[in-house]
Protein backbone atom coordinates (compact mmCIF):
# COMPACT_ATOMS: atom_id res chain seq x y z
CA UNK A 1 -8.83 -4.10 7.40
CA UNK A 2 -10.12 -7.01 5.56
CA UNK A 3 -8.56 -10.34 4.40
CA UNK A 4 -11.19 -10.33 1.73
CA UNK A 5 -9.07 -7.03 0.47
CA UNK A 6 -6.11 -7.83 1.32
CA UNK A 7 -5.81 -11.63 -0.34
CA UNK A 8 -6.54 -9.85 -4.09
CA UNK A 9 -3.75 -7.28 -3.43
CA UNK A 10 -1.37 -9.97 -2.53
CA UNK A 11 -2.00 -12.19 -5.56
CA UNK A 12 -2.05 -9.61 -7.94
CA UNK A 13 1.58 -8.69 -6.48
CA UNK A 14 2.69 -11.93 -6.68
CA UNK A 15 1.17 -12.14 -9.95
CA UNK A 16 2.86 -9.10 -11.16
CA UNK A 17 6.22 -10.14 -9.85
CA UNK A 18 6.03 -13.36 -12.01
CA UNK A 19 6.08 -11.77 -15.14
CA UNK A 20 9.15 -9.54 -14.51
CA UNK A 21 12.02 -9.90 -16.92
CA UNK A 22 13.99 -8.11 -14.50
CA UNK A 23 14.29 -10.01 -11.39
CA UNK A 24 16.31 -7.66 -9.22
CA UNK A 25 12.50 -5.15 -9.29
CA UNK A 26 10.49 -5.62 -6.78
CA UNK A 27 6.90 -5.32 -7.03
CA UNK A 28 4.77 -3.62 -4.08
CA UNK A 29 1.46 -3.56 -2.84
CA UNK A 30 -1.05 -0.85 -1.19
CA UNK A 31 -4.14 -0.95 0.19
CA UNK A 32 -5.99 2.21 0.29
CA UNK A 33 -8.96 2.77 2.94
CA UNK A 34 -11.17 6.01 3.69
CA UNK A 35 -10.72 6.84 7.00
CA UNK A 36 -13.41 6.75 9.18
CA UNK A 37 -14.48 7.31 13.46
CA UNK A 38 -13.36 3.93 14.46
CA UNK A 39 -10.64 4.29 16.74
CA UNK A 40 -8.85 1.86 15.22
CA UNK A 41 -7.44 2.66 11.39
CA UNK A 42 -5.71 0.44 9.06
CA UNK A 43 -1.94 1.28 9.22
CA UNK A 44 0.67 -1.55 8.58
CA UNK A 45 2.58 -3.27 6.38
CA UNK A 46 3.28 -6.71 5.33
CA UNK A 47 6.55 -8.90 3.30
CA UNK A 48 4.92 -11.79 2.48
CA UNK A 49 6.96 -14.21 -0.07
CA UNK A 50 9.51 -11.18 -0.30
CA UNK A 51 7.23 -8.78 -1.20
CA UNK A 52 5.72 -6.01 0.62
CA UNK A 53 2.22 -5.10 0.95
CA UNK A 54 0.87 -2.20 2.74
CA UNK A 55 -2.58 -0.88 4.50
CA UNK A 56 -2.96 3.12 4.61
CA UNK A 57 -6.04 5.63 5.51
CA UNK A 58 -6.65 8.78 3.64
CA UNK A 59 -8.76 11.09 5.24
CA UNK A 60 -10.98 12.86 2.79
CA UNK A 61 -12.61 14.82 4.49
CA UNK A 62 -9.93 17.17 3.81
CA UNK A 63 -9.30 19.84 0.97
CA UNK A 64 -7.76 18.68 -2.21
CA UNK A 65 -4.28 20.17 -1.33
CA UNK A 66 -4.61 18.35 1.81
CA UNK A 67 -5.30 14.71 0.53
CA UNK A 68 -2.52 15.22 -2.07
CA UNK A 69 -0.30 15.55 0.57
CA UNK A 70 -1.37 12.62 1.94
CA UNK A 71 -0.79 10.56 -1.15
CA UNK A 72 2.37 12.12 -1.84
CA UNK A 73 3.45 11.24 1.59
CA UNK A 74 2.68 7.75 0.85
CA UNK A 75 4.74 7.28 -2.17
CA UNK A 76 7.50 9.11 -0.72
CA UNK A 77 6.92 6.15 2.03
CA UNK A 78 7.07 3.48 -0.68
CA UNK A 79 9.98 4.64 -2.51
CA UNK A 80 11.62 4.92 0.83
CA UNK A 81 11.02 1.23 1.51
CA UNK A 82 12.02 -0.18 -1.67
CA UNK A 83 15.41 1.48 -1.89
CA UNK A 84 16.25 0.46 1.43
């Protein structure tokens, strides 16, 4: 994971969260990488000034069935989070 591609996600959240009309949404943040060999793969999540922004792999070296499961499992993930 990279700062670099992180920061831009962040202030386009916060940016995004500004110009709500409706204060009680919350706006949310994700990070998509390819997942690679390293050992080590981007998996976290962040609240920074009360909003959340998160890091994920997908591994596409899958099938297309396979990687939609993957996304879907993601926003099931986010929807999870922000009704909680």
């Amino acid at each position: 994971m990279h700062a670099a591609n992180l920061y831009p996600i962040c202030i386009y959240v916060k940016d995004e969260q500004a110009s709500l009309s409706d204060p009680t949404h919350t706006v949310v943040g994700r990070l998509l990488y390819a997942r690679t060999d390293d050992a080590l793969q981007p998996d976290a999540s962040y609240l920074m000034s009360g909003n959340r922004t998160s890091v994920r792999t997908l591994d596409l070296n899958r099938g297309f069935a396979e990687i939609r499961q993957q996304l879907d499992g993601i926003v099931t993930a986010n929807f999870a989070v922000a009704a909680s």
